[in-house]
Protein backbone atom coordinates (compact mmCIF):
# COMPACT_ATOMS: atom_id res chain seq x y z
CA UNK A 1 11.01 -13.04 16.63
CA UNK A 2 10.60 -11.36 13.09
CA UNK A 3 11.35 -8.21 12.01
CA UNK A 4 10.87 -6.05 8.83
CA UNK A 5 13.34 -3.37 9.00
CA UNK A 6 14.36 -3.31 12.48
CA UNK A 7 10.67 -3.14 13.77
CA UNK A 8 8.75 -5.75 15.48
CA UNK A 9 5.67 -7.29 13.25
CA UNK A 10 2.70 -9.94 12.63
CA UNK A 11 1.90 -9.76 16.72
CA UNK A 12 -0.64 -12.70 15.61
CA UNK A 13 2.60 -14.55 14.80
CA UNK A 14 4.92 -13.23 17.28
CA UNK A 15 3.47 -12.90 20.61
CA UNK A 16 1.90 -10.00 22.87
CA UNK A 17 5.38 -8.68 22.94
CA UNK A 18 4.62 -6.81 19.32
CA UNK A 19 2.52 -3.66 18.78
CA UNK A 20 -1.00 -4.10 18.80
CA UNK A 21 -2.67 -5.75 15.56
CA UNK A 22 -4.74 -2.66 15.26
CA UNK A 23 -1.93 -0.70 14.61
CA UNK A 24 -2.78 1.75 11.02
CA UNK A 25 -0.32 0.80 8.48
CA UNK A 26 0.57 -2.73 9.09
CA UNK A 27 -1.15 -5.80 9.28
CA UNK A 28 -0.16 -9.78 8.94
CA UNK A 29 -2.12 -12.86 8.32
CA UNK A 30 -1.26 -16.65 7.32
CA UNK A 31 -2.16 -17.73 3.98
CA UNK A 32 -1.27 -21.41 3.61
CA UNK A 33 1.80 -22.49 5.33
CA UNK A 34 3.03 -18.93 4.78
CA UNK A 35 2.62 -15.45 6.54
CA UNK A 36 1.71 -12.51 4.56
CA UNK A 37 2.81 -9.06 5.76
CA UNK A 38 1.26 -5.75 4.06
CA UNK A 39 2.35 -2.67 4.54
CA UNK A 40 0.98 1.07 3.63
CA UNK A 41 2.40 4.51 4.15
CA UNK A 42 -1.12 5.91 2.96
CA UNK A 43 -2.22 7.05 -0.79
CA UNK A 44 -2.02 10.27 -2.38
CA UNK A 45 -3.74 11.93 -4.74
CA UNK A 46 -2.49 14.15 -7.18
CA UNK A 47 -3.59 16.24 -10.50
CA UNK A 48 -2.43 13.44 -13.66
CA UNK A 49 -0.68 17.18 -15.03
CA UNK A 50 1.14 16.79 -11.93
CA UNK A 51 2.73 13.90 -13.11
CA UNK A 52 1.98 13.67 -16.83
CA UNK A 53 3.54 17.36 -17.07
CA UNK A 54 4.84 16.88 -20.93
CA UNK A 55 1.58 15.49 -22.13
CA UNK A 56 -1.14 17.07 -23.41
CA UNK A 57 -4.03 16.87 -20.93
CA UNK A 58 -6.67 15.78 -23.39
CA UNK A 59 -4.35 12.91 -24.59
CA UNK A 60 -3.96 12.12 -20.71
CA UNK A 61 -7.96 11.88 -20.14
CA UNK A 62 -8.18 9.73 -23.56
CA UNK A 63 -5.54 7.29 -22.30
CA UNK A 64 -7.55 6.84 -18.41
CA UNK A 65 -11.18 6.89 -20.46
CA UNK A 66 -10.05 3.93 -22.88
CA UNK A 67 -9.09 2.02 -19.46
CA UNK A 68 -12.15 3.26 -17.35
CA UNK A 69 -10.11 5.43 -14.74
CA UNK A 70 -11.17 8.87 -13.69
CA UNK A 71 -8.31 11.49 -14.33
């Protein structure tokens, strides 16, 4: 059985023992002779002053322009 931190995962490679594939958050698949686990705890969004606090905010929106992200 495998485990990633103490819980069960991959129920396509561990049996109907596991949660269900469906579950939000988790997910496995094979990818060659190897099996691929991915994990997310969600996304978050936050104001770039939020965490570029000691730069100006126009130097902040040039830096994200000049790599085509949205501040």
């Amino acid at each position: 059985m495998r485990r990633l931190g103490g819980q069960r995962v991959c129920p396509k490679c561990i049996g109907p023992s596991a949660r269900p594939a469906s579950r939000a958050g988790a997910s496995c698949f094979s990818l060659g002779s190897r099996d691929v686990f991915v994990l997310s705890d969600g996304h978050l969004v936050v104001p770039a002053g939020f965490l570029a606090g000691n730069v100006a905010e126009a130097e902040v929106k040039s830096l994200l322009a000049a790599r085509g992200l949205g501040p």
